[in-house]
PDB file of N, CA and C in Angstrom:
ATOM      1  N   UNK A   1     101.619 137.797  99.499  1.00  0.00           N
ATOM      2  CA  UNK A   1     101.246 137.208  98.227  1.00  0.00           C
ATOM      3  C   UNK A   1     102.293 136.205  97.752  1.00  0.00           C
ATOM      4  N   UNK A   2     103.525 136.801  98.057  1.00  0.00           N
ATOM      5  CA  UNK A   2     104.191 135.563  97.336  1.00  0.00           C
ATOM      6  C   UNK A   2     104.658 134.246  98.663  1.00  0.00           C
ATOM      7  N   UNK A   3     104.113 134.280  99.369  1.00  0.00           N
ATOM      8  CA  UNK A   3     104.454 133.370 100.376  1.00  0.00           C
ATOM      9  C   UNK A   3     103.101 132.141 100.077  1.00  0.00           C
ATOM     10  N   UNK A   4     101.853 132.857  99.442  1.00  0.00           N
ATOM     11  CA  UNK A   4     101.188 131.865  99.296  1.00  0.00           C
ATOM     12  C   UNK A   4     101.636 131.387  97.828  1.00  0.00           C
ATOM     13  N   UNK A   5     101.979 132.003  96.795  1.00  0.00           N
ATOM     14  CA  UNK A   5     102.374 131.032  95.848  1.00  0.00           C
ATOM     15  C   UNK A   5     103.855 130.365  95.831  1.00  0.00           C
ATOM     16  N   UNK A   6     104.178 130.741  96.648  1.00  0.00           N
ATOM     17  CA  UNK A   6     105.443 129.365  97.407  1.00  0.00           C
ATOM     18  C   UNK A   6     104.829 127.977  97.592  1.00  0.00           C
ATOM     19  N   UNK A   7     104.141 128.567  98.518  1.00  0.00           N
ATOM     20  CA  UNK A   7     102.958 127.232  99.092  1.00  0.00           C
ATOM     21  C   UNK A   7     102.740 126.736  98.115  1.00  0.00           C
ATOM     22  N   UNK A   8     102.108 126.712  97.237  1.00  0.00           N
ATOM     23  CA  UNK A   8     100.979 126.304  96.073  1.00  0.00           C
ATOM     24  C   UNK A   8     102.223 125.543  95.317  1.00  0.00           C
ATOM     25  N   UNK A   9     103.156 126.156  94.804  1.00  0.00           N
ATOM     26  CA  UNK A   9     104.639 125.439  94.404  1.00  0.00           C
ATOM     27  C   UNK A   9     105.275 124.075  94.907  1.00  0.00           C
ATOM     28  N   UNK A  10     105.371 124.651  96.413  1.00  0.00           N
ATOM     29  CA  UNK A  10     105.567 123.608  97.200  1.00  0.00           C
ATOM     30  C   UNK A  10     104.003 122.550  97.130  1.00  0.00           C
ATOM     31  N   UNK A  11     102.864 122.346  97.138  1.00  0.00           N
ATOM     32  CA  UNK A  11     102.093 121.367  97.666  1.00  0.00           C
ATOM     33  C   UNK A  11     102.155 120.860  95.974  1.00  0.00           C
ATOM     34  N   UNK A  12     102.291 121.640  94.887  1.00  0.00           N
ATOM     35  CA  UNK A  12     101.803 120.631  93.145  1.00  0.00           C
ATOM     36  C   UNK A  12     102.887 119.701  93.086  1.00  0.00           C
ATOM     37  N   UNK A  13     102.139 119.242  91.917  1.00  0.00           N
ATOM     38  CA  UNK A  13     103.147 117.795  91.570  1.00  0.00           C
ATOM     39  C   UNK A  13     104.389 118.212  90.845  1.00  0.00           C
ATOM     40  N   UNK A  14     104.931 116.927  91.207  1.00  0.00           N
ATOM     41  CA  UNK A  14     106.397 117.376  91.103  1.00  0.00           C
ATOM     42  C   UNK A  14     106.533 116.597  89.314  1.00  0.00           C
ATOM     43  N   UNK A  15     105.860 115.780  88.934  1.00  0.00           N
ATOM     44  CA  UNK A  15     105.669 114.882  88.023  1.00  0.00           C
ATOM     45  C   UNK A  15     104.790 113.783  87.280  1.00  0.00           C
ATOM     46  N   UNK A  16     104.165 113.881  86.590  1.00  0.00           N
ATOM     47  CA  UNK A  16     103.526 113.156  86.207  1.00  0.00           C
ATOM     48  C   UNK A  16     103.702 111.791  85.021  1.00  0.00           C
ATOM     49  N   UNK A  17     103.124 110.778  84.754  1.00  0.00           N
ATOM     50  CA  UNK A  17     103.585 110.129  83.598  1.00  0.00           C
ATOM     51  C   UNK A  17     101.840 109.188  83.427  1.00  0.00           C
ATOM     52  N   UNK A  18     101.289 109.591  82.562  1.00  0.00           N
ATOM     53  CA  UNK A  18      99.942 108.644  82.155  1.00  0.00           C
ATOM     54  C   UNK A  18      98.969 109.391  83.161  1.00  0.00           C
ATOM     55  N   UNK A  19      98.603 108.286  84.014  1.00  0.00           N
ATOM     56  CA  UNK A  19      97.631 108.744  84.903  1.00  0.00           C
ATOM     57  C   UNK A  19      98.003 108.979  86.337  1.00  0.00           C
ATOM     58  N   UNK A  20      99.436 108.901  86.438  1.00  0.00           N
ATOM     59  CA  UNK A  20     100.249 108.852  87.791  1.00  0.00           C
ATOM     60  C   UNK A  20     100.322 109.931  87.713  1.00  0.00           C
ATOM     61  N   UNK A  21     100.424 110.522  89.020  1.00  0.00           N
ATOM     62  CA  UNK A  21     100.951 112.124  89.464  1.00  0.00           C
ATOM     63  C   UNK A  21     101.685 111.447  90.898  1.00  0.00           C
ATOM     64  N   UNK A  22     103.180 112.434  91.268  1.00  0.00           N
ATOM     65  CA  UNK A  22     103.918 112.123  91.640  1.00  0.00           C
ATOM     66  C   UNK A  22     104.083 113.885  92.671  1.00  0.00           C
ATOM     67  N   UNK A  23     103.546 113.802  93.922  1.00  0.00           N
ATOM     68  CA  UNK A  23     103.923 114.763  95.027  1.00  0.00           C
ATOM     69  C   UNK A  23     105.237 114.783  95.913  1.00  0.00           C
ATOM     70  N   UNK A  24     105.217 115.667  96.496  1.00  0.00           N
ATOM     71  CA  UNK A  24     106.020 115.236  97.079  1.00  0.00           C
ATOM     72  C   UNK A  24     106.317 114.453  98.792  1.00  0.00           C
ATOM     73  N   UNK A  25     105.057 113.824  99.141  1.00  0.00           N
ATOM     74  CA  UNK A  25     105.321 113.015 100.096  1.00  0.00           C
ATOM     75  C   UNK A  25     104.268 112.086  99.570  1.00  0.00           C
ATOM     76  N   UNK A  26     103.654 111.379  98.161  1.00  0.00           N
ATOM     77  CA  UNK A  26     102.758 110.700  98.137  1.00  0.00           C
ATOM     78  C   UNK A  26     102.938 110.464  96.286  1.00  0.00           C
ATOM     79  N   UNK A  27     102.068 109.214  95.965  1.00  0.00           N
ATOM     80  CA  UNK A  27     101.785 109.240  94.646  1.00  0.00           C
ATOM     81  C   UNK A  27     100.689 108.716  94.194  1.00  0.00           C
ATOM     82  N   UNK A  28      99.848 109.265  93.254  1.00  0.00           N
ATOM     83  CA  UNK A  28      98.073 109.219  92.952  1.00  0.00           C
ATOM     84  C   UNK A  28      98.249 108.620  91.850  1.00  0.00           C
ATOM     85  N   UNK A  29      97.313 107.559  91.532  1.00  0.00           N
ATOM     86  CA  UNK A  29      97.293 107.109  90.359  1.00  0.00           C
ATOM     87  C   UNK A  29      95.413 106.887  90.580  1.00  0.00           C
ATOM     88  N   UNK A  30      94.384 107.800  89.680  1.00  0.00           N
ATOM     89  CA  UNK A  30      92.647 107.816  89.385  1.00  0.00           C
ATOM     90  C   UNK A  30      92.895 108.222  91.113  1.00  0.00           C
ATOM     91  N   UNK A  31      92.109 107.165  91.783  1.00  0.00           N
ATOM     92  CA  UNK A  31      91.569 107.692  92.696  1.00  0.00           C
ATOM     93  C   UNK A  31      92.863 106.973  94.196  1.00  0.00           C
ATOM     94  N   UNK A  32      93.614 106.495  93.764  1.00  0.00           N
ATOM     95  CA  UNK A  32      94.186 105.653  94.870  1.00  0.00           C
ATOM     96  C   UNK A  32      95.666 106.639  94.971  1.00  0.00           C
ATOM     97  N   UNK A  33      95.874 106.606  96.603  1.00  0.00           N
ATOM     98  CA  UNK A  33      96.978 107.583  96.842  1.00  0.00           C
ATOM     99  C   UNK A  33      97.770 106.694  97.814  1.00  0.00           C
ATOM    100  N   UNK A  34      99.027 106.899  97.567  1.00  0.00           N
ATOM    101  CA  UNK A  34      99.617 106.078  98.788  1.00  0.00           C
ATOM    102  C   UNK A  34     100.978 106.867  98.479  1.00  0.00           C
ATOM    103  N   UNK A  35     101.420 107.114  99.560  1.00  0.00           N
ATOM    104  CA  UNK A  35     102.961 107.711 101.071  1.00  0.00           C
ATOM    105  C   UNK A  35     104.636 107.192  99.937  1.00  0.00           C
ATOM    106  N   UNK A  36     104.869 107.965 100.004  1.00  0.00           N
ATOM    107  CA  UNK A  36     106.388 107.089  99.165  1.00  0.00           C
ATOM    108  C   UNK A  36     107.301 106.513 100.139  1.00  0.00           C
ATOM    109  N   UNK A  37     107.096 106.723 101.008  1.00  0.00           N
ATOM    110  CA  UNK A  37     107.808 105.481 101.910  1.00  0.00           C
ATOM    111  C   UNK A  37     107.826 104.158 101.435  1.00  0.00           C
ATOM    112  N   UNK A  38     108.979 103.406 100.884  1.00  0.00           N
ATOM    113  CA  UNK A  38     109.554 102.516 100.848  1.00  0.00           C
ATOM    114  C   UNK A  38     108.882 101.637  99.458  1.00  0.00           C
ATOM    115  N   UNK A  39     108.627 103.072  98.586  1.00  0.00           N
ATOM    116  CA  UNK A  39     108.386 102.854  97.074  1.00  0.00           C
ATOM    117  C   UNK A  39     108.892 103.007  95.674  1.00  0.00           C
ATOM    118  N   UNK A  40     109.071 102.163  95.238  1.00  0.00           N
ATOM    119  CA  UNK A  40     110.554 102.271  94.004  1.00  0.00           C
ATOM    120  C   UNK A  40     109.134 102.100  92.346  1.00  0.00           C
ATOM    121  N   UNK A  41     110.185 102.673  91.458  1.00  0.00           N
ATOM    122  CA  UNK A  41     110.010 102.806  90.150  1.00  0.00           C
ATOM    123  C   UNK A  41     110.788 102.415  89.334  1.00  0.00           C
ATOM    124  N   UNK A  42     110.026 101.479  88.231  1.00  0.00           N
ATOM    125  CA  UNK A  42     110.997 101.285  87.095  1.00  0.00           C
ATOM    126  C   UNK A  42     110.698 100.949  85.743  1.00  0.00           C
ATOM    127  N   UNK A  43     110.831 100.960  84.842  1.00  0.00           N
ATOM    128  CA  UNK A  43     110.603 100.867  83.283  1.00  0.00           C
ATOM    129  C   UNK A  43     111.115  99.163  83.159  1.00  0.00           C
ATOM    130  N   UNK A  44     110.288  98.926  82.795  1.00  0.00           N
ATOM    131  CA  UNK A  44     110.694  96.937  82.559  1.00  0.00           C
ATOM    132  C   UNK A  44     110.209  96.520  81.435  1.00  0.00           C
ATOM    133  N   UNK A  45     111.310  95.782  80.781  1.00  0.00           N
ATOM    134  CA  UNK A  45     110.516  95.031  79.360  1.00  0.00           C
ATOM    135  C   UNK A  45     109.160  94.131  80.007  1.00  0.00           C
ATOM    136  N   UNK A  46     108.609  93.606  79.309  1.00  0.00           N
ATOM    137  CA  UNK A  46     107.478  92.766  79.314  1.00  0.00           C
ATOM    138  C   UNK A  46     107.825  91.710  79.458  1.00  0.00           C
ATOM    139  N   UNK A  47     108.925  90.780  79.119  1.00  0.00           N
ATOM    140  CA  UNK A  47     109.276  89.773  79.102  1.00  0.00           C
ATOM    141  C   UNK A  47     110.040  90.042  80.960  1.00  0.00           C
ATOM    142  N   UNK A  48     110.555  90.578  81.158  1.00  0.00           N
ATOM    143  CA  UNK A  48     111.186  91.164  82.907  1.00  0.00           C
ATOM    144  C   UNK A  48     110.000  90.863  83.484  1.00  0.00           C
ATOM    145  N   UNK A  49     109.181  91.672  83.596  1.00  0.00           N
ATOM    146  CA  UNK A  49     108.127  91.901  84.364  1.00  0.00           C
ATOM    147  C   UNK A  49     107.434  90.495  84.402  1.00  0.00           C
ATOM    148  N   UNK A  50     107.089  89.730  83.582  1.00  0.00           N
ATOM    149  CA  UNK A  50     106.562  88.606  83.432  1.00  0.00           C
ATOM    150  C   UNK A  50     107.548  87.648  84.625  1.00  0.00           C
ATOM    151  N   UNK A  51     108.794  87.373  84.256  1.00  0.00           N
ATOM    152  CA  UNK A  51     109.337  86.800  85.381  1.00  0.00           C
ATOM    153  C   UNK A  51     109.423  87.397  86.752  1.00  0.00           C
ATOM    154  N   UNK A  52     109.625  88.793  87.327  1.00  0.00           N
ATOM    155  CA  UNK A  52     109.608  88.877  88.032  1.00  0.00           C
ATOM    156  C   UNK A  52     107.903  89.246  89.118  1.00  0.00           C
ATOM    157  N   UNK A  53     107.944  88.140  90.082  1.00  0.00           N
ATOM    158  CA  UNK A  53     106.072  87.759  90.447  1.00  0.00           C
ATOM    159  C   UNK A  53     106.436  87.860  91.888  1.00  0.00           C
ATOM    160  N   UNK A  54     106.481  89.508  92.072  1.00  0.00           N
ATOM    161  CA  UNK A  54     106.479  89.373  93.318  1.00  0.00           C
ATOM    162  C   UNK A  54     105.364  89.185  94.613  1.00  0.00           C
ATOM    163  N   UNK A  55     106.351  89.402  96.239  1.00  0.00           N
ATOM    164  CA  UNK A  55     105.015  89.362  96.983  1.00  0.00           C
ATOM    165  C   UNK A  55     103.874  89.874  96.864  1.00  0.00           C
ATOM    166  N   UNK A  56     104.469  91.065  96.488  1.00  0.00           N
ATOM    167  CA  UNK A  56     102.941  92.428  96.536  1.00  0.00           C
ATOM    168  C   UNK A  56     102.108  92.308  95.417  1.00  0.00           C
ATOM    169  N   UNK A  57     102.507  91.839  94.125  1.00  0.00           N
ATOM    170  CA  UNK A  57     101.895  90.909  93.025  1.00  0.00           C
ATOM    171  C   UNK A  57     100.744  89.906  93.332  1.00  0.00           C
ATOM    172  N   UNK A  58     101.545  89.105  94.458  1.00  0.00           N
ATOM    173  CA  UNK A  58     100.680  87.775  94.585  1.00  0.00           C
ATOM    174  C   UNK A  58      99.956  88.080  95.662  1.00  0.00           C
ATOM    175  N   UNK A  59      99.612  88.717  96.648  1.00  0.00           N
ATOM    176  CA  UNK A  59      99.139  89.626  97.899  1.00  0.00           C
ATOM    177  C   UNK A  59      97.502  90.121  96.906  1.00  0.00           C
ATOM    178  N   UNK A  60      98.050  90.837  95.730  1.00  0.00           N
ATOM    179  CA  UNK A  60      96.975  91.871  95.217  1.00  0.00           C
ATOM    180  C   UNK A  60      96.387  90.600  94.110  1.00  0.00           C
ATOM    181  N   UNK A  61      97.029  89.912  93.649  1.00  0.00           N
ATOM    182  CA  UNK A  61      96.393  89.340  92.627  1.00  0.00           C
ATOM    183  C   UNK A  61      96.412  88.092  92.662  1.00  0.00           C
ATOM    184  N   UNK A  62      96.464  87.561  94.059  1.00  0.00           N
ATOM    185  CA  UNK A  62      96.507  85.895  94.336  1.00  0.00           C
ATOM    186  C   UNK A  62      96.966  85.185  93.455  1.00  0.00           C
ATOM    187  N   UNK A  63      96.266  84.156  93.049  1.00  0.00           N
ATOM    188  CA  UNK A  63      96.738  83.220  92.216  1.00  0.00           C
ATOM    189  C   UNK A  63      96.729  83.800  90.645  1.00  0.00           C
ATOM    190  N   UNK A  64      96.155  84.464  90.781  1.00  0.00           N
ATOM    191  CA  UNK A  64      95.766  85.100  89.226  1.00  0.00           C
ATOM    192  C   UNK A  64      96.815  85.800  88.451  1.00  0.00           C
ATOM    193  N   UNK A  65      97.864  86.544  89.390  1.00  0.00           N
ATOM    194  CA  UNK A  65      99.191  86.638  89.425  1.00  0.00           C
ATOM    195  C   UNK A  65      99.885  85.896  88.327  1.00  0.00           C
ATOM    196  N   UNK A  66      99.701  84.619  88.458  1.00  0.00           N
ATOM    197  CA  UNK A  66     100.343  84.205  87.565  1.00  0.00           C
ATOM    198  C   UNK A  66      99.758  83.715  85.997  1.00  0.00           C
ATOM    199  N   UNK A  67      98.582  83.900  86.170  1.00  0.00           N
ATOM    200  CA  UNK A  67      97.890  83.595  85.017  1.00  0.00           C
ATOM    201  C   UNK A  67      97.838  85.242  84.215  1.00  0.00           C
ATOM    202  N   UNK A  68      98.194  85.710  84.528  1.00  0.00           N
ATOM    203  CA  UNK A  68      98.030  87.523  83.693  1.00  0.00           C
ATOM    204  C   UNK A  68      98.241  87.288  82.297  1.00  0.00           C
ATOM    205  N   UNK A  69      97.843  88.049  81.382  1.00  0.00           N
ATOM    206  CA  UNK A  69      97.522  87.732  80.123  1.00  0.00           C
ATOM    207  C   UNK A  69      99.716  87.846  79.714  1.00  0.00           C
ATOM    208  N   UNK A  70      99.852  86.883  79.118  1.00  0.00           N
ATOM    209  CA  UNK A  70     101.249  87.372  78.459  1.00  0.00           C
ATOM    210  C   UNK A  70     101.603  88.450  77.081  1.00  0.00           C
ATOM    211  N   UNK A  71     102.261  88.890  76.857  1.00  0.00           N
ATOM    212  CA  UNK A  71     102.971  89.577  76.081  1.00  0.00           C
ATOM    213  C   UNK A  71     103.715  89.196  75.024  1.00  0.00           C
ATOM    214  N   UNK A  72     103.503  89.528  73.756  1.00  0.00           N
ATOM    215  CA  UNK A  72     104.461  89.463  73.181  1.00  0.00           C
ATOM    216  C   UNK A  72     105.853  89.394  73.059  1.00  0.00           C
ATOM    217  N   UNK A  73     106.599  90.074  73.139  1.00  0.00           N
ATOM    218  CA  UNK A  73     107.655  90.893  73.432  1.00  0.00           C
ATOM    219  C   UNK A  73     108.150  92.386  73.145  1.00  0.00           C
ATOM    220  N   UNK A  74     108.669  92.695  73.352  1.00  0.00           N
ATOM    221  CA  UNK A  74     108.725  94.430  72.790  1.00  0.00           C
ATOM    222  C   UNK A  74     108.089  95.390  73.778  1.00  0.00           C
ATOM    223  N   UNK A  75     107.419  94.864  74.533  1.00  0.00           N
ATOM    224  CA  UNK A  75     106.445  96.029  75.126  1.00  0.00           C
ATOM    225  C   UNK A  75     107.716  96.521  76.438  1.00  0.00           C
ATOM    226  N   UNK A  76     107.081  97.453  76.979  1.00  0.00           N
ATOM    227  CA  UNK A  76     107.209  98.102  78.349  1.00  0.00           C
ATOM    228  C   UNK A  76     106.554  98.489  79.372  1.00  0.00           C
ATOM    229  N   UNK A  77     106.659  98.598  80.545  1.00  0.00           N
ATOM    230  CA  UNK A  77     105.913  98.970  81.378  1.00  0.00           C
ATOM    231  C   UNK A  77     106.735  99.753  82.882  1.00  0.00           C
ATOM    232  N   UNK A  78     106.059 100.894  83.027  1.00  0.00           N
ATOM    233  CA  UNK A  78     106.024 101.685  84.051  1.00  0.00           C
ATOM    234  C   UNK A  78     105.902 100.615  84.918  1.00  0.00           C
ATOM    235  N   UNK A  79     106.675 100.265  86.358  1.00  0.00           N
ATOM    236  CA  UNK A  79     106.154  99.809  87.299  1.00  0.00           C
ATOM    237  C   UNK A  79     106.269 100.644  88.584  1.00  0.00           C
ATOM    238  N   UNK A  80     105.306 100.691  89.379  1.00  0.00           N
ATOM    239  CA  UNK A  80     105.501 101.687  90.639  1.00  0.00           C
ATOM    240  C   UNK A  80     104.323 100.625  92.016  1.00  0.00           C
ATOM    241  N   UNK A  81     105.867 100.108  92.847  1.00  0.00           N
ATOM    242  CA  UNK A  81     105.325  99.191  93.598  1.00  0.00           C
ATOM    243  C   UNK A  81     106.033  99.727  94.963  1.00  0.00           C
ATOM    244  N   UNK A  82     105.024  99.722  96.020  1.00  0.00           N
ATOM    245  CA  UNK A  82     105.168 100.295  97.304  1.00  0.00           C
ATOM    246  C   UNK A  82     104.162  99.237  98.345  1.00  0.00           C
ATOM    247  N   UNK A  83     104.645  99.214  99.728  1.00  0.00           N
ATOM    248  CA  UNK A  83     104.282  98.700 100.369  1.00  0.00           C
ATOM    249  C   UNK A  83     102.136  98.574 100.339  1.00  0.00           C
ATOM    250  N   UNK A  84     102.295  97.140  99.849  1.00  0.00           N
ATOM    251  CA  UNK A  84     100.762  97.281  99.849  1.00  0.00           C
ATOM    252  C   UNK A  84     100.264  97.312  97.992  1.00  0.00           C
ATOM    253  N   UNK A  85     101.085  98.145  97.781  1.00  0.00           N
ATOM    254  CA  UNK A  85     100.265  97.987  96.290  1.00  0.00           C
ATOM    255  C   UNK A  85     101.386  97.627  94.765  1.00  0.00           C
ATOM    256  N   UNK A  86     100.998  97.828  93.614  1.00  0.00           N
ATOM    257  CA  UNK A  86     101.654  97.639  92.669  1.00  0.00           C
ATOM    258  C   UNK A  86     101.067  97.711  91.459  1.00  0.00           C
ATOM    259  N   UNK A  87     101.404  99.065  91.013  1.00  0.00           N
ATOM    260  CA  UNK A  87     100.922  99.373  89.344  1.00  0.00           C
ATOM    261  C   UNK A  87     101.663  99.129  88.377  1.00  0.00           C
ATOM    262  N   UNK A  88     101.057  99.053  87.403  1.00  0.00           N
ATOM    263  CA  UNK A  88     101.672  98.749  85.713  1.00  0.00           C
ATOM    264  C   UNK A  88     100.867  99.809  85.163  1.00  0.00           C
ATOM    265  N   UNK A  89     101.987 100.378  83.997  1.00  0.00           N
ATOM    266  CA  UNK A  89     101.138 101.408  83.495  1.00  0.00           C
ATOM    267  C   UNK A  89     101.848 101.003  81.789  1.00  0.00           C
ATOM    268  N   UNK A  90     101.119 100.386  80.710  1.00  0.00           N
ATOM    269  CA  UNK A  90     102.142 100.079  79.654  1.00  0.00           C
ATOM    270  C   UNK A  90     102.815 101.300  78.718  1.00  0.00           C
ATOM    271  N   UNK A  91     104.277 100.910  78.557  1.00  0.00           N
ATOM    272  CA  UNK A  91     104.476 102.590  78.221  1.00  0.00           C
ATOM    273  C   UNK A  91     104.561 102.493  76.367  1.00  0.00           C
ATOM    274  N   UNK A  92     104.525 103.544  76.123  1.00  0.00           N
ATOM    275  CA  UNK A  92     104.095 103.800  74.583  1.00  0.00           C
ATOM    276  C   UNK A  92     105.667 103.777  74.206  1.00  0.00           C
ATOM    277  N   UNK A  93     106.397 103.102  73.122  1.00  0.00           N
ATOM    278  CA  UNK A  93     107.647 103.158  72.429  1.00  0.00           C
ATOM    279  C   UNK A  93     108.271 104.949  72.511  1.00  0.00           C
ATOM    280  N   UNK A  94     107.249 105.480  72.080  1.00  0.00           N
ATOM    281  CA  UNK A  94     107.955 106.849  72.067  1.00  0.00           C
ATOM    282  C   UNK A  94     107.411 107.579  73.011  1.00  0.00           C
ATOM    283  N   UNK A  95     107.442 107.260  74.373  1.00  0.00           N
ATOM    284  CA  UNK A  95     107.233 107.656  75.612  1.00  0.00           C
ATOM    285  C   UNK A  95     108.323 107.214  76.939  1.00  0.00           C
ATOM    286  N   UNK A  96     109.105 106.301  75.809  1.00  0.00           N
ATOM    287  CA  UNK A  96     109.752 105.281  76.688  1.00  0.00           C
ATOM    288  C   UNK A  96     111.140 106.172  77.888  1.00  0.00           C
ATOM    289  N   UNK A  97     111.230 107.253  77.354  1.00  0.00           N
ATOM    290  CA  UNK A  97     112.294 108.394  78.016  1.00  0.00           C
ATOM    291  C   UNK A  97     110.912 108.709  79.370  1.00  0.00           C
ATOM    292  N   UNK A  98     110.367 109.287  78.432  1.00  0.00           N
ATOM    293  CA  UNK A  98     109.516 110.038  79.685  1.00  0.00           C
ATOM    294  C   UNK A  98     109.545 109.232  80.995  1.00  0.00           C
ATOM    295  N   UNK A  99     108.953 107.726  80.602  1.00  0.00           N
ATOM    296  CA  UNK A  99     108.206 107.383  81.585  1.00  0.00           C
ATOM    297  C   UNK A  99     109.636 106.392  82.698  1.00  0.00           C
ATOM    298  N   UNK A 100     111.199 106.901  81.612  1.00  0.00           N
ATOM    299  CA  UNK A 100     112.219 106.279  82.656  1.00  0.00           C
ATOM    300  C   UNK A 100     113.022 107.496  83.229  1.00  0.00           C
ATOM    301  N   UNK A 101     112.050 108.736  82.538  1.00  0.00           N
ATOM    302  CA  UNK A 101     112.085 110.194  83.669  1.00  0.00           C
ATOM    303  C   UNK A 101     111.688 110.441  84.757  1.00  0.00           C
ATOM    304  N   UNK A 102     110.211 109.706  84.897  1.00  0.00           N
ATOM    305  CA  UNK A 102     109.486 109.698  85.761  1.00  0.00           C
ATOM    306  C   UNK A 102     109.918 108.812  87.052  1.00  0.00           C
ATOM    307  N   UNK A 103     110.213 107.690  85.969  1.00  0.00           N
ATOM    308  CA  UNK A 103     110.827 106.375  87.588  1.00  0.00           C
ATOM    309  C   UNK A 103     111.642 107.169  88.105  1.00  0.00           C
ATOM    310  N   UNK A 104     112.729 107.618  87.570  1.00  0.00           N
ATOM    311  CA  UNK A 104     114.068 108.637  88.438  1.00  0.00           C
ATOM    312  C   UNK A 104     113.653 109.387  89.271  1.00  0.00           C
ATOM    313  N   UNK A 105     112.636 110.170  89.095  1.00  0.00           N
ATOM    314  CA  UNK A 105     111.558 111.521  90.043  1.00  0.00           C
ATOM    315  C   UNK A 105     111.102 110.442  90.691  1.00  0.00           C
ATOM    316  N   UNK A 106     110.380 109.513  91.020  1.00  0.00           N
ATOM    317  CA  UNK A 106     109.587 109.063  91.766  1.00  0.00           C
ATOM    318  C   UNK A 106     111.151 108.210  92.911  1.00  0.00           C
ATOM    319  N   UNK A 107     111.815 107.162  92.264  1.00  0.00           N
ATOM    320  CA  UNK A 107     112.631 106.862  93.396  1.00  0.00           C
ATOM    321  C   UNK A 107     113.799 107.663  94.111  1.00  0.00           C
ATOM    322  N   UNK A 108     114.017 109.139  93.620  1.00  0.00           N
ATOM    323  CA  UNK A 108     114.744 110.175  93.951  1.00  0.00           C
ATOM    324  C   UNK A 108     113.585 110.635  95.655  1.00  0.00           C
ATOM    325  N   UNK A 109     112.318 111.248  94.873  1.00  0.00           N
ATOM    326  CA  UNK A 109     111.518 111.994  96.145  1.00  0.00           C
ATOM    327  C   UNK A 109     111.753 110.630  96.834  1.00  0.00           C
ATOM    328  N   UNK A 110     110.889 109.209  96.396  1.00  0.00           N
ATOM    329  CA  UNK A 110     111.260 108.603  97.507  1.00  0.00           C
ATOM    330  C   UNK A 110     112.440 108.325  98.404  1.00  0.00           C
ATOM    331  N   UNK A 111     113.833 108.227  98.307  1.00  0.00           N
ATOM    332  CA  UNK A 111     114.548 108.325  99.054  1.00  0.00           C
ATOM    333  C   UNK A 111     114.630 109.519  99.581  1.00  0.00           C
ATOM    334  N   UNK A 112     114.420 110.712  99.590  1.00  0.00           N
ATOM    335  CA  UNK A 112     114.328 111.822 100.577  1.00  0.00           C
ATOM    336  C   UNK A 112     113.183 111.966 101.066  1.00  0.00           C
ATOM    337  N   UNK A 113     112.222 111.290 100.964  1.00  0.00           N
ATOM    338  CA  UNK A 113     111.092 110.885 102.234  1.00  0.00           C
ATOM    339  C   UNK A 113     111.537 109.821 103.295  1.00  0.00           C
ATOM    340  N   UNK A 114     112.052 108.744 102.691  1.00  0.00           N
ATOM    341  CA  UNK A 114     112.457 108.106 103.935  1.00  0.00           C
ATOM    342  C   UNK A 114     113.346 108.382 104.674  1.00  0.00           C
ATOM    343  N   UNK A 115     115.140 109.324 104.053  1.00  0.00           N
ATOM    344  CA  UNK A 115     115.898 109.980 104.482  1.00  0.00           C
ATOM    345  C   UNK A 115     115.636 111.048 105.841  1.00  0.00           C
ATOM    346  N   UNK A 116     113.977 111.498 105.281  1.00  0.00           N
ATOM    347  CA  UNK A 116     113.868 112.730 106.454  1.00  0.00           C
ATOM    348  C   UNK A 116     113.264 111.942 107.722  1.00  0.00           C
ATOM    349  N   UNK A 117     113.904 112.164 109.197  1.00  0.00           N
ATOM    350  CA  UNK A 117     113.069 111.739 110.597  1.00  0.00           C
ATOM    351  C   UNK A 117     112.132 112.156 110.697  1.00  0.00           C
TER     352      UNK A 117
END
């Protein structure tokens, strides 16, 4: 009995923030799942994020990439970008710990996924 709720311990999430859930060899955001291999997290002003337009940006959102609606200023955003994809999740002022709790959990597991052979 208690070897299966080890298991069950071991396979749940290690973290969540919005609609992201964060495992430990993968991360789900609705219906899309992808491997943490060589996937980083971070909390970015709005005005950051706006300048920084990367590959995987312009890959997923072509030209449109750069036309994205702008921002005020003040805002934030969850970013969680991995080979192939790249989410924004905007974070709420008084969420703003949580969701630079979450980046830490997410680029922590990821370096001990890629760490392990």
């Amino acid at each position: 009995m208690r070897e299966n709720a080890r298991r069950r311990l071991e396979a749940g999430p290690l973290g969540y923030f919005e609609r992201a859930t964060l495992y430990r060899d993968r991360i789900e955001r609705g219906t899309e799942t992808h491997p943490l291999d060589g996937v980083t997290a971070r909390v970015e002003s709005g005005s950051d994020l706006e300048k920084r337009v990367t590959a995987t940006r312009l890959v997923a959102l072509g030209v449109f990439a750069f036309a994205a609606k702008k921002k005020s200023g003040g805002e934030a955003f969850l970013t969680v970008e991995g080979p192939g994809f790249f989410w924004t999740i905007e974070v709420d002022r008084k969420k703003r710990a949580q969701a630079q709790a979450f980046a830490a959990k997410v680029n922590d597991q990821a370096r001990k996924v890629t760490a392990t052979p």
